[in-house]
C-alpha atoms as a PDB file:
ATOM      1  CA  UNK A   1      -7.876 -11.711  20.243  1.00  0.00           C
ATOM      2  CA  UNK A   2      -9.637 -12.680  17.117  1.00  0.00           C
ATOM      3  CA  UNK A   3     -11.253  -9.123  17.004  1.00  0.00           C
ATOM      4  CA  UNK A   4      -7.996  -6.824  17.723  1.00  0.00           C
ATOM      5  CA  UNK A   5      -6.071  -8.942  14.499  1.00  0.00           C
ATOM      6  CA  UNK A   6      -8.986  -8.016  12.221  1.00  0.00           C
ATOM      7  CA  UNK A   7      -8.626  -4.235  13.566  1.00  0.00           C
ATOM      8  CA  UNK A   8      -5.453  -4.707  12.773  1.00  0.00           C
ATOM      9  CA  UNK A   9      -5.384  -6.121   9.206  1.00  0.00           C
ATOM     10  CA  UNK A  10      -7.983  -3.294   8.345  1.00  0.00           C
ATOM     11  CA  UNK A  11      -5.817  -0.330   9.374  1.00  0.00           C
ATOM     12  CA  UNK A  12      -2.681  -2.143   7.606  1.00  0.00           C
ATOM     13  CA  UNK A  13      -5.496  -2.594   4.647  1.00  0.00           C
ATOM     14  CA  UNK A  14      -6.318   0.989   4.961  1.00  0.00           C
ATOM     15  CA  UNK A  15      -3.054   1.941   5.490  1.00  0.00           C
ATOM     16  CA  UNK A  16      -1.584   0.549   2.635  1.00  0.00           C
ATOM     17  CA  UNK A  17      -4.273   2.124   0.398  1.00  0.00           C
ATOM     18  CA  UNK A  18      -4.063   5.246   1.522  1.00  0.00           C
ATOM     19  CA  UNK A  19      -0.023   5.384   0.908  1.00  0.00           C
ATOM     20  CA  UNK A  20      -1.017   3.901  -2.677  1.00  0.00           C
ATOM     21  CA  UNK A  21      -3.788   6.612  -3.033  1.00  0.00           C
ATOM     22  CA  UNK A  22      -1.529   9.661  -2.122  1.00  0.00           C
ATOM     23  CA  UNK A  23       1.476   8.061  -4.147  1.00  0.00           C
ATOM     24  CA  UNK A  24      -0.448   8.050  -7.215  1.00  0.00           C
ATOM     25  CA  UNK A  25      -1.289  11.424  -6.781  1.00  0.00           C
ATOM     26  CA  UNK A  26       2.111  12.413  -6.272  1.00  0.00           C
ATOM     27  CA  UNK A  27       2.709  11.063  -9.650  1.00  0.00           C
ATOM     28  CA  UNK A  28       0.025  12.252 -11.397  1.00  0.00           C
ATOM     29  CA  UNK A  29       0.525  15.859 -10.344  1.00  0.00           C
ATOM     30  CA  UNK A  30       1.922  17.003 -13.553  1.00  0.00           C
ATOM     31  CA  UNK A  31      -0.847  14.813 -15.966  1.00  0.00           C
ATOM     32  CA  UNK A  32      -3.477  15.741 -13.958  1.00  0.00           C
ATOM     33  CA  UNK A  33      -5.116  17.622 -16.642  1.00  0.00           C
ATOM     34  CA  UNK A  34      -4.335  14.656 -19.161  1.00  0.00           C
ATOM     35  CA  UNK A  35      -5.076  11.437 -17.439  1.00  0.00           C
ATOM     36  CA  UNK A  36      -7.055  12.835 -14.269  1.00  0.00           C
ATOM     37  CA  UNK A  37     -10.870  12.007 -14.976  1.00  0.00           C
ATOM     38  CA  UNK A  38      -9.552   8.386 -16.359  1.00  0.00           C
ATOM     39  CA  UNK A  39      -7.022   8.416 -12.838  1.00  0.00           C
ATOM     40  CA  UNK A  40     -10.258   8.646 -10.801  1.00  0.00           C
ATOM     41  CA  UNK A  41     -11.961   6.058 -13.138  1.00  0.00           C
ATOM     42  CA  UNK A  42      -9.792   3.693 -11.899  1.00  0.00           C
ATOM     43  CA  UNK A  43     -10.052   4.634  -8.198  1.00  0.00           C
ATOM     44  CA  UNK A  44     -13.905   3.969  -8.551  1.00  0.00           C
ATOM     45  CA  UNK A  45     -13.146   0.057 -10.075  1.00  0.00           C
ATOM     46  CA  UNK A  46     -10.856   0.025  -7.676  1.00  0.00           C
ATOM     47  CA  UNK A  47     -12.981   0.540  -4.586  1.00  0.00           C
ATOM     48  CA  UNK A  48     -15.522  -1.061  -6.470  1.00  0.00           C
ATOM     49  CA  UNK A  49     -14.007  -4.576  -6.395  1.00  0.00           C
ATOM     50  CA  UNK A  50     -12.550  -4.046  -2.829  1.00  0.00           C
ATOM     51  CA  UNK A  51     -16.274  -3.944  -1.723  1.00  0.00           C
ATOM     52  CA  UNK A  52     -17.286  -6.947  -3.889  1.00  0.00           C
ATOM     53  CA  UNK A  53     -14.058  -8.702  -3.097  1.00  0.00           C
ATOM     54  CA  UNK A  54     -14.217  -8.631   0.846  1.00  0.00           C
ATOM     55  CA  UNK A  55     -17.114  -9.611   3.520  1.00  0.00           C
ATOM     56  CA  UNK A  56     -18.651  -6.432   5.049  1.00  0.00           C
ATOM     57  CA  UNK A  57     -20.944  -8.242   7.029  1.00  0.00           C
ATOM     58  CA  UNK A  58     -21.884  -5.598   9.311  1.00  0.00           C
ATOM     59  CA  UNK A  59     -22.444  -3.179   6.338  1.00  0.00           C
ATOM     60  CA  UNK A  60     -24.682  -5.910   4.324  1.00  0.00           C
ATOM     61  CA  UNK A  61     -27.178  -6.351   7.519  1.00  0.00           C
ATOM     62  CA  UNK A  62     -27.707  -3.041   7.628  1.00  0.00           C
ATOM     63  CA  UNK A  63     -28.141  -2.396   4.135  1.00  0.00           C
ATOM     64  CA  UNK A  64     -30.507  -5.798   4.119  1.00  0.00           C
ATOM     65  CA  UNK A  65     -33.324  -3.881   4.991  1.00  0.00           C
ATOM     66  CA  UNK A  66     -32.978  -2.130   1.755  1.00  0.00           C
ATOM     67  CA  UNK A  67     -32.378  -5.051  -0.664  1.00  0.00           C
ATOM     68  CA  UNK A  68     -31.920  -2.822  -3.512  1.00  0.00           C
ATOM     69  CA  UNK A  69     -29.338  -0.648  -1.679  1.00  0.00           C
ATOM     70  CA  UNK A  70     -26.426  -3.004  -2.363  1.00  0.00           C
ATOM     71  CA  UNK A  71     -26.949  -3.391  -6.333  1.00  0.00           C
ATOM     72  CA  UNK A  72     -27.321   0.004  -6.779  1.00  0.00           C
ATOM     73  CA  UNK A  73     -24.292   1.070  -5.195  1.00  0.00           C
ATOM     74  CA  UNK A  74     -22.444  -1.219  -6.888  1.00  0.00           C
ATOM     75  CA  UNK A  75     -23.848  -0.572 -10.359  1.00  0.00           C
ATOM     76  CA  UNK A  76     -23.030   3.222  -9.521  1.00  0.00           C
ATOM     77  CA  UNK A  77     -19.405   2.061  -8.495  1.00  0.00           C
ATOM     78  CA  UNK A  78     -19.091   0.157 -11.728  1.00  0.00           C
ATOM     79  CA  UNK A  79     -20.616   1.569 -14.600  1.00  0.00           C
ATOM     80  CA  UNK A  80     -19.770   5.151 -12.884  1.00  0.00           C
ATOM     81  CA  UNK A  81     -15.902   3.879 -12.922  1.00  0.00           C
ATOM     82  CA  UNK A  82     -16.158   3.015 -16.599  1.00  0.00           C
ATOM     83  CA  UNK A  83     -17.683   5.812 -17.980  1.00  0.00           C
ATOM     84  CA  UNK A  84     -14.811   7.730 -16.140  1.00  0.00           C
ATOM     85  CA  UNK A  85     -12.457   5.568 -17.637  1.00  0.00           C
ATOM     86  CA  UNK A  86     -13.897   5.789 -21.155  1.00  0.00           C
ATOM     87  CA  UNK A  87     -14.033   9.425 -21.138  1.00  0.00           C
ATOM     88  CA  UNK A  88     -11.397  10.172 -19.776  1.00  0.00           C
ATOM     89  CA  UNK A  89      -9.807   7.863 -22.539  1.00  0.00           C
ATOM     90  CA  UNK A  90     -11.897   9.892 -25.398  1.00  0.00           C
ATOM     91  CA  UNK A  91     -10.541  13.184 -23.852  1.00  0.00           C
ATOM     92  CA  UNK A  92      -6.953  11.984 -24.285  1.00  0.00           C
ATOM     93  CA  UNK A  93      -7.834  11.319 -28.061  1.00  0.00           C
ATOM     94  CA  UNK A  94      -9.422  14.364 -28.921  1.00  0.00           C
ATOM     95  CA  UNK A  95      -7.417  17.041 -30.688  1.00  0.00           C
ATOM     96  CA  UNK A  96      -6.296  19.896 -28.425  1.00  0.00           C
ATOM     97  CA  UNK A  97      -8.274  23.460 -28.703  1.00  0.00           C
ATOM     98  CA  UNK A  98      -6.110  26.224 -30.095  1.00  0.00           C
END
């Protein structure tokens, strides 16, 4: 029982975030260009603190034979979300080409 409710709450989890994902894209179609690299900045943070935020245990014992593994993915997830962020931001505020 215990193991068919925690399927469940992940695929509602996953479901949810998947509706979210493709509804944000649905409104961003027409800014793309404008707010798109800062759009998938956010994604990154996003999925960044849904990994910190929630026990993967089977994930972390695999990845415990690689202690290193873990902080480097999140670093990547982190700093790799706010540089996307940032630029994206200093993209916006640049004067257009013409």
């Amino acid at each position: 029982q215990r193991r068919a409710f925690k399927a469940a709450v992940v695929f509602a989890g996953a479901a949810i975030g998947f509706t979210c994902l493709a509804t944000g894209f649905y409104i961003m179609r027409s800014y793309w260009r404008q707010y798109g690299l800062a759009y998938l900045g956010v994604l990154t943070l996003l999925a960044f603190v849904a990994l910190r935020a929630s026990p993967f245990d089977p994930l972390e014992r695999k990845f415990d034979q690689i202690p290193w593994m873990v902080h480097a993915i999140n670093a990547c997830l982190e700093l790799g979300g706010s540089v996307l962020v940032g630029l994206g931001a200093w993209f916006n505020t640049r004067p257009a080409k013409r």
